[in-house]
Protein backbone atom coordinates (compact mmCIF):
# COMPACT_ATOMS: atom_id res chain seq x y z
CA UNK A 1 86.58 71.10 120.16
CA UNK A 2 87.25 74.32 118.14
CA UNK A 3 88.54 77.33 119.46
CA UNK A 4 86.51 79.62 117.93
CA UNK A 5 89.25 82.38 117.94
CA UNK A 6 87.78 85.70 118.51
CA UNK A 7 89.04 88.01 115.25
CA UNK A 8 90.04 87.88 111.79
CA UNK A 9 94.51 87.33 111.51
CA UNK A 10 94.13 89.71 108.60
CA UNK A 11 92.57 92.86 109.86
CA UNK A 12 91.82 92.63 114.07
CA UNK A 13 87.89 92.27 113.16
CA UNK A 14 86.19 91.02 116.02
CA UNK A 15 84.41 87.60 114.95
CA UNK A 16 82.23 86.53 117.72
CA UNK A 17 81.07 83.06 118.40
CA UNK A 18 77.53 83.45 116.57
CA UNK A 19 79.67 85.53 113.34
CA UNK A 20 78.77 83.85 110.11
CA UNK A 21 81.94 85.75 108.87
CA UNK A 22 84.45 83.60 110.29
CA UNK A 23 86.25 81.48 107.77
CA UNK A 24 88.50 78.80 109.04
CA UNK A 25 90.97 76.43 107.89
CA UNK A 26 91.91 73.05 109.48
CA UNK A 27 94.29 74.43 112.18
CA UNK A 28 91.60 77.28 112.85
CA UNK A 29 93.42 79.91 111.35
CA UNK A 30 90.60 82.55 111.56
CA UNK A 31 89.76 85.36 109.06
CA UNK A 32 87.09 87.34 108.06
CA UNK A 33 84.96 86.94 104.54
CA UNK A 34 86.13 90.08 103.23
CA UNK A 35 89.95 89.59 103.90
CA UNK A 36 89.39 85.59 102.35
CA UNK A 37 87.32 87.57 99.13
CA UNK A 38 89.67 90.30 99.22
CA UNK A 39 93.60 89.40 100.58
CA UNK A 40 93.83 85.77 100.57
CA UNK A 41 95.12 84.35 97.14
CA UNK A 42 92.57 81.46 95.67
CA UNK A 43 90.66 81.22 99.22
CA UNK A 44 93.52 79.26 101.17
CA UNK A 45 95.26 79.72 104.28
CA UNK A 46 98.27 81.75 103.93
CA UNK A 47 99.70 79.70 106.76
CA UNK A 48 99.48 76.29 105.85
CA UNK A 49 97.58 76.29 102.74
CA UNK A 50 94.19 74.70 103.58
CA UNK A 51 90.95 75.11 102.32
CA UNK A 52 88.90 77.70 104.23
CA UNK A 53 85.41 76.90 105.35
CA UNK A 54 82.88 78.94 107.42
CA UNK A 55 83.60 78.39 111.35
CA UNK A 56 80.44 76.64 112.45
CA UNK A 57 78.04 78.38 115.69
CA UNK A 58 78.03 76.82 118.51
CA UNK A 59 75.59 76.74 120.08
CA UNK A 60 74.17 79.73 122.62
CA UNK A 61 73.47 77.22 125.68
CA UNK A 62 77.09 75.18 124.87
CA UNK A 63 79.36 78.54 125.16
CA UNK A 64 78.87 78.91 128.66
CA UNK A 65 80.39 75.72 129.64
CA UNK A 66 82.64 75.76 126.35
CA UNK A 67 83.20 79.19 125.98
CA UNK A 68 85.42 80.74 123.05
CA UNK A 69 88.83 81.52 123.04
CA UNK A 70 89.72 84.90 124.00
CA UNK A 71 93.12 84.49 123.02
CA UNK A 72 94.00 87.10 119.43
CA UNK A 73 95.83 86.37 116.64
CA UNK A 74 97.02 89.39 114.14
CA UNK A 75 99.18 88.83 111.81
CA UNK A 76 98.70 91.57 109.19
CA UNK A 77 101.51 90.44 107.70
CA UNK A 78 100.05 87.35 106.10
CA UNK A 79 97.23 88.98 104.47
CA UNK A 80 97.73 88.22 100.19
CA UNK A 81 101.35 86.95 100.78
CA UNK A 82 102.82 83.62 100.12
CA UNK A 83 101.65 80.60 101.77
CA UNK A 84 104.37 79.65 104.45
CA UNK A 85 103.94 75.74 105.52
C-alpha cells in the first residue's frame, strides 16, 4: 500500500492525500509538479533514478482506516543535482 508521504523532498510543500501535485517514483520518493518541471533533471528521481508518475488518490472513505503517512521527508539538497543510486 503506498505511503502517500505528506510533502514535496524538494521544497517542504504540503501534498495532501487528494493533491494531484504529487509526483512519485517507485520507492515513493515524493515531489511536487513544479520542483519535477522545474529542479529535477529529465523528470527522474534524483534518488534512484526512476520515472516519476502522479501519486494516485485514494480514496476519501479508505484514508480513515489507511490513513497517510505523516512522516516528512526534505531533502533540499537533492533538488536538480545528480542522481545518487
Amino acid at each position: 500500500m503506498l505511503e502517500l508521504r505528506p510533502n514535496c523532498e524538494c521544497c517542504g510543500r504540503d501534498l495532501p492525500p487528494e493533491s494531484r501535485d504529487a509526483l512519485i517514483c517507485s520507492f515513493e520518493c515524493t515531489w511536487c509538479v513544479d520542483c519535477a518541471r522545474t529542479n529535477l533533471p529529465g523528470g527522474l528521481c534524483p534518488n534512484c533514478g526512476g520515472e516519476l508518475l502522479r501519486r494516485p488518490i485514494r480514496p476519501a472513505n479508505k484514508l480513515a482506516k489507511f490513513p497517510a503517512s505523516t512522516e516528512r521527508e526534505f531533502r533540499p539538497e537533492k533538488c536538480g543535482g545528480p542522481i545518487t543510486a
